[in-house]
C-alpha atoms as a PDB file:
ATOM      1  CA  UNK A   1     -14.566  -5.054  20.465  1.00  0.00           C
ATOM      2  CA  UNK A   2     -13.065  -8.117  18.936  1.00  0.00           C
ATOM      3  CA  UNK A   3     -12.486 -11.527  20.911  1.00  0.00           C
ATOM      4  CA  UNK A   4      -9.068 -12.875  21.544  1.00  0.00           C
ATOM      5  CA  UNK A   5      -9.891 -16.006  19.210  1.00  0.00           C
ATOM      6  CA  UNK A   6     -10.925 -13.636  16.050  1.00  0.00           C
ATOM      7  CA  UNK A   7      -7.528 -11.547  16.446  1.00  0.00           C
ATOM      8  CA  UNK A   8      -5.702 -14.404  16.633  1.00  0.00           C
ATOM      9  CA  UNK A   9      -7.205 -15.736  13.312  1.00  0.00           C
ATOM     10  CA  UNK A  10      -7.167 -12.798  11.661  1.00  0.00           C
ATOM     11  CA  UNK A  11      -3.466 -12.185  12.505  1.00  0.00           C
ATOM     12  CA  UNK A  12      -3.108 -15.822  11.421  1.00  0.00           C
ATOM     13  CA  UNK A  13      -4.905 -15.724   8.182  1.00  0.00           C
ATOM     14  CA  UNK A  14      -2.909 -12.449   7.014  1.00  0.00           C
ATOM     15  CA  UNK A  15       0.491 -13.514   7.863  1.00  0.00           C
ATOM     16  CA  UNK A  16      -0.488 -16.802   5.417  1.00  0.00           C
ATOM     17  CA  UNK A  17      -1.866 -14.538   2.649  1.00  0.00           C
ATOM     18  CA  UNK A  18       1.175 -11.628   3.069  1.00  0.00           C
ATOM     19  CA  UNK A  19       3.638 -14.650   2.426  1.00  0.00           C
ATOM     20  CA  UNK A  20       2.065 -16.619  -0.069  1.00  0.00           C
ATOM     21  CA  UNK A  21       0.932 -13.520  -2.002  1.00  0.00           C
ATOM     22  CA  UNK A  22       3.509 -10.783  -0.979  1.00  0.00           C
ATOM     23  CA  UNK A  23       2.175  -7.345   0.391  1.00  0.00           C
ATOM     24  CA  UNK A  24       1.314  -4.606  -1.723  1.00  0.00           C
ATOM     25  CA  UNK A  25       1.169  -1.039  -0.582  1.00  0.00           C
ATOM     26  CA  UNK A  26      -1.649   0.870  -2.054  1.00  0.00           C
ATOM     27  CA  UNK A  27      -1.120   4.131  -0.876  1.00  0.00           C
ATOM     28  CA  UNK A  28      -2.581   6.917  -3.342  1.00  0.00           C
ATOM     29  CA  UNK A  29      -3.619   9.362  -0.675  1.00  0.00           C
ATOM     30  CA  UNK A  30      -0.719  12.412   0.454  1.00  0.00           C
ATOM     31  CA  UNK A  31      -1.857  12.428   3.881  1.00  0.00           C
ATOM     32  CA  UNK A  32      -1.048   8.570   4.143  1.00  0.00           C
ATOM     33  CA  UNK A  33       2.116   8.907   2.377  1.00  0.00           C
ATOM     34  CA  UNK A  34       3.287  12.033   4.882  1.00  0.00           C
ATOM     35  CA  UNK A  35       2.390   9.989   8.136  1.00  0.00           C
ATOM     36  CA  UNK A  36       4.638   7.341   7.242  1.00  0.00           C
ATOM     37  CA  UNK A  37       7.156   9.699   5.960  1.00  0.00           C
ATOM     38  CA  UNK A  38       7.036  11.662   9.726  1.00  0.00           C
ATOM     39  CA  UNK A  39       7.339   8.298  11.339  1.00  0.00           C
ATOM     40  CA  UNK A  40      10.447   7.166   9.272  1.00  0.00           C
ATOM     41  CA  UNK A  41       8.491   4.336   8.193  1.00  0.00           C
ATOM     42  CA  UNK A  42       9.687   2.491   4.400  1.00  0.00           C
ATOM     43  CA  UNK A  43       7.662   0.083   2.839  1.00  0.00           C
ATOM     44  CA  UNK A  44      10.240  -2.509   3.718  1.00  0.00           C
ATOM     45  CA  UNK A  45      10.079  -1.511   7.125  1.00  0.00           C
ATOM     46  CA  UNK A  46       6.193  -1.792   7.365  1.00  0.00           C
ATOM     47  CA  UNK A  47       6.727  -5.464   5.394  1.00  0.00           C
ATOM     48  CA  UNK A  48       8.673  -6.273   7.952  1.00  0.00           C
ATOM     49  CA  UNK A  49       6.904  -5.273  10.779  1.00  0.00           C
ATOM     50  CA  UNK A  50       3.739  -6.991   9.457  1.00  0.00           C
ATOM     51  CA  UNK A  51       5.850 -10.269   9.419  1.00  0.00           C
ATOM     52  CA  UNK A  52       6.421 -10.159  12.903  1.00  0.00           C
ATOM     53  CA  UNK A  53       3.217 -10.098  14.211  1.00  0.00           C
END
């Protein structure tokens, strides 16, 4: 299991990286693409959720 301190900078250094770079969905596979569908999730919606970590 991960540490505290390794979350915390991963968290960190993909919030840094999803704002200077943007975040890009790459989401080929159906099964993916009806899970977020069933859970009402948008791409906007998962942007914005990753911002807010």
């Amino acid at each position: 299991m991960a540490k505290l301190d390794e979350v915390e900078l991963f968290l960190s250094t993909f919030h840094a990286k999803m704002i200077v770079f943007d975040m890009i969905f790459f989401d080929d596979r159906g099964k993916n693409s009806q899970a977020l569908a069933d859970l009402e999730i948008t791409q906007h919606r998962g942007w914005m959720s990753c911002q807010n970590l």
